[in-house]
Protein backbone atom coordinates (compact mmCIF):
# COMPACT_ATOMS: atom_id res chain seq x y z
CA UNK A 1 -11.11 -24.32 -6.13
CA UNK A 2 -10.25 -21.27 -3.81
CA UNK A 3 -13.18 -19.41 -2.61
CA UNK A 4 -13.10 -15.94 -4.32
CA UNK A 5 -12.72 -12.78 -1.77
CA UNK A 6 -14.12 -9.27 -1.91
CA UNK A 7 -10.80 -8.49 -3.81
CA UNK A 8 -11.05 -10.98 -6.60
CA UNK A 9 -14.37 -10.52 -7.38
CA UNK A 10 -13.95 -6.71 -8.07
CA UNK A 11 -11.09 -7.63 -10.14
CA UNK A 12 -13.19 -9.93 -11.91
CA UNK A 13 -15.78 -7.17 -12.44
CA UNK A 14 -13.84 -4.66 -13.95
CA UNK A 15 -10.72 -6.54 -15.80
CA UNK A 16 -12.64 -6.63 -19.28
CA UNK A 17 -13.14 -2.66 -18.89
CA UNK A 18 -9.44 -1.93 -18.06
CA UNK A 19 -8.58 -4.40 -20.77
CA UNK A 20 -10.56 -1.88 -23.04
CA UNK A 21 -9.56 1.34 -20.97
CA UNK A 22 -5.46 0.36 -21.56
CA UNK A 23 -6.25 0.08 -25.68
CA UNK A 24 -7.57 3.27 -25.53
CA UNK A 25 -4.36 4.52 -23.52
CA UNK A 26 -2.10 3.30 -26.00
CA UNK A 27 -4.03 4.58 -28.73
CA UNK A 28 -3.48 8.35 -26.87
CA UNK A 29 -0.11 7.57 -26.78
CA UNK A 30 0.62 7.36 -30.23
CA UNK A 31 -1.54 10.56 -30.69
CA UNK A 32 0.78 13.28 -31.34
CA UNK A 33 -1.47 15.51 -30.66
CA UNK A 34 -2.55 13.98 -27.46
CA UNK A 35 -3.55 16.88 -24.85
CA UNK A 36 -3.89 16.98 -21.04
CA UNK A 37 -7.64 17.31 -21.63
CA UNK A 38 -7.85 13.88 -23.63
CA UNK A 39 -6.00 12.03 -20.30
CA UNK A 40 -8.77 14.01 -18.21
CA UNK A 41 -11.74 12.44 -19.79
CA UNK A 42 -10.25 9.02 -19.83
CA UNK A 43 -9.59 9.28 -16.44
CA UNK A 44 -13.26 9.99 -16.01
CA UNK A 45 -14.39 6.85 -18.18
CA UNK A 46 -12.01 4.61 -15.90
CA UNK A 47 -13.28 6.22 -12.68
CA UNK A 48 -16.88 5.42 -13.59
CA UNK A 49 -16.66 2.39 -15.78
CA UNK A 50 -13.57 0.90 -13.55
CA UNK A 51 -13.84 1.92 -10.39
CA UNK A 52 -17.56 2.64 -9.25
CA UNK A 53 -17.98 6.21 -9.25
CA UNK A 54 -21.06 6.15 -11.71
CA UNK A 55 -24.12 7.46 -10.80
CA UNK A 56 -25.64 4.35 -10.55
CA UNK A 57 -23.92 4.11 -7.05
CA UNK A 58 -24.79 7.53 -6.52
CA UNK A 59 -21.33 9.31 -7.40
CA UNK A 60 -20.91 12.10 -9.78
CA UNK A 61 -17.50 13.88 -11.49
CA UNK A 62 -17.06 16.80 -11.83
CA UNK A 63 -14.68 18.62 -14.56
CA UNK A 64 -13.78 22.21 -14.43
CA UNK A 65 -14.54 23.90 -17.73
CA UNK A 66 -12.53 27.06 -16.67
CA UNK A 67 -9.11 26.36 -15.52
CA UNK A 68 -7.39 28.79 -13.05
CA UNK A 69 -6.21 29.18 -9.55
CA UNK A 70 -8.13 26.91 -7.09
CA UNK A 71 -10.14 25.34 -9.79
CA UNK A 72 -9.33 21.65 -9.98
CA UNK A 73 -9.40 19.14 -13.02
CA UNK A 74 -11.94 16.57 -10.95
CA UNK A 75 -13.72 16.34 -8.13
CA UNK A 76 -15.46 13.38 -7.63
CA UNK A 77 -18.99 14.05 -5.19
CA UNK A 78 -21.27 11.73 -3.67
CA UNK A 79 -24.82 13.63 -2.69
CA UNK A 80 -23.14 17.06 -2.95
CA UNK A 81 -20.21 16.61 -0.84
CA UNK A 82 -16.92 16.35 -2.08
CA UNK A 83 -14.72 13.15 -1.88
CA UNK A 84 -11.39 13.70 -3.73
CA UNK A 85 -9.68 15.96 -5.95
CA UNK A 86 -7.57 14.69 -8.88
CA UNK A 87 -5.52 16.82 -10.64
CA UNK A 88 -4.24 15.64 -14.01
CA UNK A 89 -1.00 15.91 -15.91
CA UNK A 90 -0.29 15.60 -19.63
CA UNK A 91 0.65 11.82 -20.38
CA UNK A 92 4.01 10.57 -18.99
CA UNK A 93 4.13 14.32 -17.14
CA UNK A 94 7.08 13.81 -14.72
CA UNK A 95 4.97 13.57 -11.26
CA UNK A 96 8.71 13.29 -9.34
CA UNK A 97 9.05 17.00 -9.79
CA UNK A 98 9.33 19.92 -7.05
CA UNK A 99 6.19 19.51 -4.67
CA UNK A 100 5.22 22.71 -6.58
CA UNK A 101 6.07 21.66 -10.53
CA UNK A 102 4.23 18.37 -10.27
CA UNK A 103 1.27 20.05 -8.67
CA UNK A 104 1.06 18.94 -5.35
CA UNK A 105 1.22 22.63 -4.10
CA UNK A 106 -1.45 23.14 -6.42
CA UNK A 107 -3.84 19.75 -5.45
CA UNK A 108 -4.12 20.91 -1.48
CA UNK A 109 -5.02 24.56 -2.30
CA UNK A 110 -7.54 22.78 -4.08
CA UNK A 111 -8.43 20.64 -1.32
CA UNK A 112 -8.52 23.45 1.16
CA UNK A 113 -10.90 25.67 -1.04
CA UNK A 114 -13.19 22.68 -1.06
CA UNK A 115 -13.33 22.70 2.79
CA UNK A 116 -9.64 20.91 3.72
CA UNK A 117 -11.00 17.14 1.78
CA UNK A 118 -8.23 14.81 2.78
CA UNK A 119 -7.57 12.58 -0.46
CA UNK A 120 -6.30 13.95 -3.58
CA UNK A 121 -4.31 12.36 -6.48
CA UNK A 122 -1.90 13.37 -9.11
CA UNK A 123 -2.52 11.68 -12.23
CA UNK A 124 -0.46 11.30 -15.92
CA UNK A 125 -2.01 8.68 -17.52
CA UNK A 126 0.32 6.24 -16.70
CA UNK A 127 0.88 6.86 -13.15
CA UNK A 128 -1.72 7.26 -10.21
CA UNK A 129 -0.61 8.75 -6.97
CA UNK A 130 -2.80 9.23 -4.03
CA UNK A 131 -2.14 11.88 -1.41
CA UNK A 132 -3.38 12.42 2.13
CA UNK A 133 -3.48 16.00 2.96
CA UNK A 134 -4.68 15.95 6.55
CA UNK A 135 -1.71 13.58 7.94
CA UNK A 136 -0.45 15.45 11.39
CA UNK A 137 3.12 14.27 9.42
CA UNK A 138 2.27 16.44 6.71
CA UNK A 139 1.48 15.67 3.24
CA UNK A 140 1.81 11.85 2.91
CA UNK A 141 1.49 9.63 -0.66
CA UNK A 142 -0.33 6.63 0.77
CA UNK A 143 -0.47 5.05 -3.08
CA UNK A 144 0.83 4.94 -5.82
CA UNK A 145 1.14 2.46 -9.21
CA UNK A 146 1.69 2.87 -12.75
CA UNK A 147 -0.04 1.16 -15.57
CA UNK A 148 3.35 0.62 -17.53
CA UNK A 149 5.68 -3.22 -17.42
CA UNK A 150 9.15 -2.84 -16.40
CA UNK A 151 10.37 -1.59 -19.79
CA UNK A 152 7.84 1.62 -19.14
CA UNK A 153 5.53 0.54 -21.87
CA UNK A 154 1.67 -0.05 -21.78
CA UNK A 155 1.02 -4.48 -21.84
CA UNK A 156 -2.29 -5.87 -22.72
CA UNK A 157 -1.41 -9.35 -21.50
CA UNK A 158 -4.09 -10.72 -20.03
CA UNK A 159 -1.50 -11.37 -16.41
CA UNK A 160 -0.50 -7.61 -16.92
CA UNK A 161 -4.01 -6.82 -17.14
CA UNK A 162 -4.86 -8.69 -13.76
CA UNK A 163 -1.99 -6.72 -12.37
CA UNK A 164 -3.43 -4.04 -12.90
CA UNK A 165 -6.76 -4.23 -11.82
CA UNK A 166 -5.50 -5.16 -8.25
CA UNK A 167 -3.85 -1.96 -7.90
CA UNK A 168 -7.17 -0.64 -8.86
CA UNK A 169 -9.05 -2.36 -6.38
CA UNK A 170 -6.80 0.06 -3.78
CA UNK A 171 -8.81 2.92 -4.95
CA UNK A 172 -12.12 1.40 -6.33
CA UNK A 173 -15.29 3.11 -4.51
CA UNK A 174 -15.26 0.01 -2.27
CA UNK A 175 -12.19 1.00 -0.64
CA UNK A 176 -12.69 4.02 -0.19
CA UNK A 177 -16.97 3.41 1.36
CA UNK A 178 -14.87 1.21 3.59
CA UNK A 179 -12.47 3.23 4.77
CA UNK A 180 -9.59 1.41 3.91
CA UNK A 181 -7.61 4.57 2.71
CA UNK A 182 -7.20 6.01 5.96
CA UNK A 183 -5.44 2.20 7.04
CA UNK A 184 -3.26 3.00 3.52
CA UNK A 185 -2.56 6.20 5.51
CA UNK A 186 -1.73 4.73 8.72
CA UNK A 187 0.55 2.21 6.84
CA UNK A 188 2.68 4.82 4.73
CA UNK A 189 3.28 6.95 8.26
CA UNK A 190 4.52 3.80 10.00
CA UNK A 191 7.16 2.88 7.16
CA UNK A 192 8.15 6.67 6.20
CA UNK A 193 11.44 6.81 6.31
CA UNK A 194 11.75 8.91 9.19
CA UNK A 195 9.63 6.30 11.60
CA UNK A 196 11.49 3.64 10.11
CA UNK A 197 14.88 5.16 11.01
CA UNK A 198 13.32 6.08 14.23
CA UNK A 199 12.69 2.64 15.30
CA UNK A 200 15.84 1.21 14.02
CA UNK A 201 18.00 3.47 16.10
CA UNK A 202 15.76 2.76 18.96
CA UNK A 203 17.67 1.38 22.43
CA UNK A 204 15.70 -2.04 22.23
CA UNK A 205 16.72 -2.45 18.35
CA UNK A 206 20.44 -1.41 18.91
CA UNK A 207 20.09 -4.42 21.62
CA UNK A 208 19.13 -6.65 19.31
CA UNK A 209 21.91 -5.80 16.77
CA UNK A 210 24.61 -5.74 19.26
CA UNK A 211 23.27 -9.59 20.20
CA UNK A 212 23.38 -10.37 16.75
CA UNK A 213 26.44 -9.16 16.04
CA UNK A 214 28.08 -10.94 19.18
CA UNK A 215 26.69 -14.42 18.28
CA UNK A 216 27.93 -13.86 14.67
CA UNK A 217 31.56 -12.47 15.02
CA UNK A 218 31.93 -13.77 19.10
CA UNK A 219 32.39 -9.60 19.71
CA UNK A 220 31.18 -7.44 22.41
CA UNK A 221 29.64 -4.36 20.64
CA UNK A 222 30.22 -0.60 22.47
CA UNK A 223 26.76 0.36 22.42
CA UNK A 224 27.64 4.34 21.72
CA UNK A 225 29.89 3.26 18.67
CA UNK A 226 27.09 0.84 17.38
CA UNK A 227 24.53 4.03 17.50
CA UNK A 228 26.69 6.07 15.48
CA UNK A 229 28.13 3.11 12.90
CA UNK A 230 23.91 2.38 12.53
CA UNK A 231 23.25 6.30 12.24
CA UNK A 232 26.11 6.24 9.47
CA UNK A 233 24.88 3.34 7.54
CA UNK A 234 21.11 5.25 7.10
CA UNK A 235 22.40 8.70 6.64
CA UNK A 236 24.60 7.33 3.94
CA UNK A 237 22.82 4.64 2.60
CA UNK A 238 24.59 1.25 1.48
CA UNK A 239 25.49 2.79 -2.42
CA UNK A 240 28.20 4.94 -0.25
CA UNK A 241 28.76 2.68 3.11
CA UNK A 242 29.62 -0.73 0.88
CA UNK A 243 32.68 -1.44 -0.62
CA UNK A 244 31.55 -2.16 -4.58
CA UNK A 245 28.08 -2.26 -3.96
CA UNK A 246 27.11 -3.20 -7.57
CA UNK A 247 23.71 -5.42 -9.28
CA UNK A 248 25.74 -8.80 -7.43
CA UNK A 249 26.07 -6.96 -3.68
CA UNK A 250 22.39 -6.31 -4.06
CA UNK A 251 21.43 -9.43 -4.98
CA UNK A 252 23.24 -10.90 -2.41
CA UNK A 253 21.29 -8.60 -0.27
CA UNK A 254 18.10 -9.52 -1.39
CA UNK A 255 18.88 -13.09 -1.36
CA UNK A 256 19.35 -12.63 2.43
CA UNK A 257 16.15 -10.75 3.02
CA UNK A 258 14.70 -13.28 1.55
CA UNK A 259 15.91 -16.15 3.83
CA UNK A 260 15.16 -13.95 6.92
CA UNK A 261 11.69 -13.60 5.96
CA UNK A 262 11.50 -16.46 5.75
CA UNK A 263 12.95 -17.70 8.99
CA UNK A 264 10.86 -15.45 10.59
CA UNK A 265 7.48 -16.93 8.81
CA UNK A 266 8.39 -20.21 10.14
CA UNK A 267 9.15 -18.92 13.53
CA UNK A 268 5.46 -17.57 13.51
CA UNK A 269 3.83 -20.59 11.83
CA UNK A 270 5.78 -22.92 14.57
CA UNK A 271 4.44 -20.29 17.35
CA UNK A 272 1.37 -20.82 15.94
CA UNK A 273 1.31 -24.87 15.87
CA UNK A 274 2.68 -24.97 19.40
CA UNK A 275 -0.08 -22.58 20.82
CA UNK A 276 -2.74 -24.76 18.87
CA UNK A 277 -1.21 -27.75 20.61
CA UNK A 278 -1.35 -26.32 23.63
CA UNK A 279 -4.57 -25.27 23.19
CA UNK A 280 -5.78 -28.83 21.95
CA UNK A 281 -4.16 -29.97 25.38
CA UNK A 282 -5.78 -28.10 27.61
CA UNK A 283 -9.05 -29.00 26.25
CA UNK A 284 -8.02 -32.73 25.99
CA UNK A 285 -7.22 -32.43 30.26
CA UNK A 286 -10.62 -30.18 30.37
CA UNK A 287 -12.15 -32.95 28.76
CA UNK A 288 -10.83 -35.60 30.56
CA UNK A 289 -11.37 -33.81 34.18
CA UNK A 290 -15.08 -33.43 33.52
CA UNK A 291 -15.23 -37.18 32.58
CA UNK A 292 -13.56 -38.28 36.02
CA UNK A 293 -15.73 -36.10 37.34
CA UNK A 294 -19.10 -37.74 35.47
CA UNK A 295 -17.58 -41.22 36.33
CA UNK A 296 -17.45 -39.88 40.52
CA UNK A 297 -20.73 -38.91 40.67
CA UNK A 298 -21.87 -42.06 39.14
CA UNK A 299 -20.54 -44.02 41.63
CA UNK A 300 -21.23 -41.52 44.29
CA UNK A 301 -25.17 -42.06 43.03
CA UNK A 302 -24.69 -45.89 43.01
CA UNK A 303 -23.38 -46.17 46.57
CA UNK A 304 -26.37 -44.11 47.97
């Protein structure tokens, strides 16, 4: 049996509660009459009950009875200092809006009247979305999840469930104590889109390609025209630079990912083995130096 890490245990903590916290989701969503302020206070229950805020661990949450400018939904302390902000949406509120209709604008004037806190979320019930404020690339979502299956609906299976709780675990009080959001932060700025296209139009990636592309079609790439056929490819996007690129091109395409990565884990794995070997080698001729050596003085004591 596997030994169980940090991650699996907190799953293991809380998966009964979420079990109970999605039930009481789905019974909101067949409310009618379901307001934001009924998603607030379940939020708060899954917060505590969930994801360690409680007092018992010495957090406290913080709802604002008067709504208005600068006044946030939650704000989640620990010994009178503020953590995060969360500000909530009605269930199933589009959160894909404007930066100002889904309340982003809102959330970091928030933030800033609190004293510029870093972390703040934008929350509908379904989805959670976790912002960091104070990114020198601007405002950056370093999370995000939602609670529903594929077909957008709310499953209590207990693998669903599981699911679940290890998105959870991303912004459980753990996390956070150990500051694992600001690596969630570092993460989303390397793969934005804009340091992603950065580094693929880079001189030594362009090199690579045009190798690639030599040993694949026997064709000596212009390296200006590859720039510019690469820089067309992202600006467009594959929907508009393939011919018929339906659900078969892009499975096709993922089909191939999926044998690259995994050429490339097997390149690593079979870097690995040979630098163990080596390593085993070199202490096997360590070894058997210091024994020759042993066996020298021996005789060297023997003759005198």
């Amino acid at each position: 049996m596997a030994k169980e890490n940090k991650q699996d245990r907190l799953v293991r903590l809380m998966k009964d509660n979420v079990a109970e916290h999605i039930m009481e989701l789905k019974a909101l969503e067949a409310n009618p009459n379901c307001k934001e302020l009924d998603i607030e206070r379940w939020v708060q229950m899954v917060l505590r009950s969930c994801l360690g805020y409680s007092a018992t661990n010495g957090y406290s949450i913080l709802a604002q009875e008067q709504k208005g400018k600068h006044r946030p939904d939650l704000v989640v302390y620990k010994q009178d200092k503020p953590l995060f902000v969360l500000e909530i949406k009605k269930l199933g509120f589009d959160l894909n809006k404007s930066d100002f209709r889904c309340g982003k604008v809102q959330l970091q004037e928030y933030l800033f009247s609190l004293g510029k806190i870093p972390y703040g979320f934008l929350c509908n019930g379904y989805e959670w979305k976790l912002y960091d404020f104070n990114n020198p690339n601007g405002i950056i979502e370093i999370l995000s999840f939602d609670l529903r299956n594929d077909e957008d609906k709310l499953d209590t299976s207990k693998k669903f469930v599981e699911d679940i709780c290890y998105d959870f675990v991303d912004i459980h009080e753990a996390s956070y104590t150990n500051k694992e959001w600001a690596e969630f932060a570092k993460e989303a700025t390397a793969f934005s889109p804009e340091s992603l296209s950065r580094a693929i139009l880079s001189s030594n990636v362009i090199k690579l390609i045009s190798k690639e592309i030599r040993g694949e079609h026997e064709y000596k790439v212009c390296s200006d025209v590859l720039f510019q056929k690469v820089y067309d490819l992202l600006a467009n996007g594959l929907d508009d630079s393939l011919k018929d690129f339906n659900d078969v091109k892009k499975a096709e395409f993922q089909k191939f990912i999926k044998s690259q990565m995994k050429a490339s884990r097997k390149g690593k794995k079979k870097s690995s083995s040979q630098s163990n070997e080596d390593c085993a080698l070199s202490n096997i001729s360590q070894s058997s130096n210091e024994n020759i050596s042993i066996q020298t003085q021996l005789k060297e004591d023997e003759v005198a």
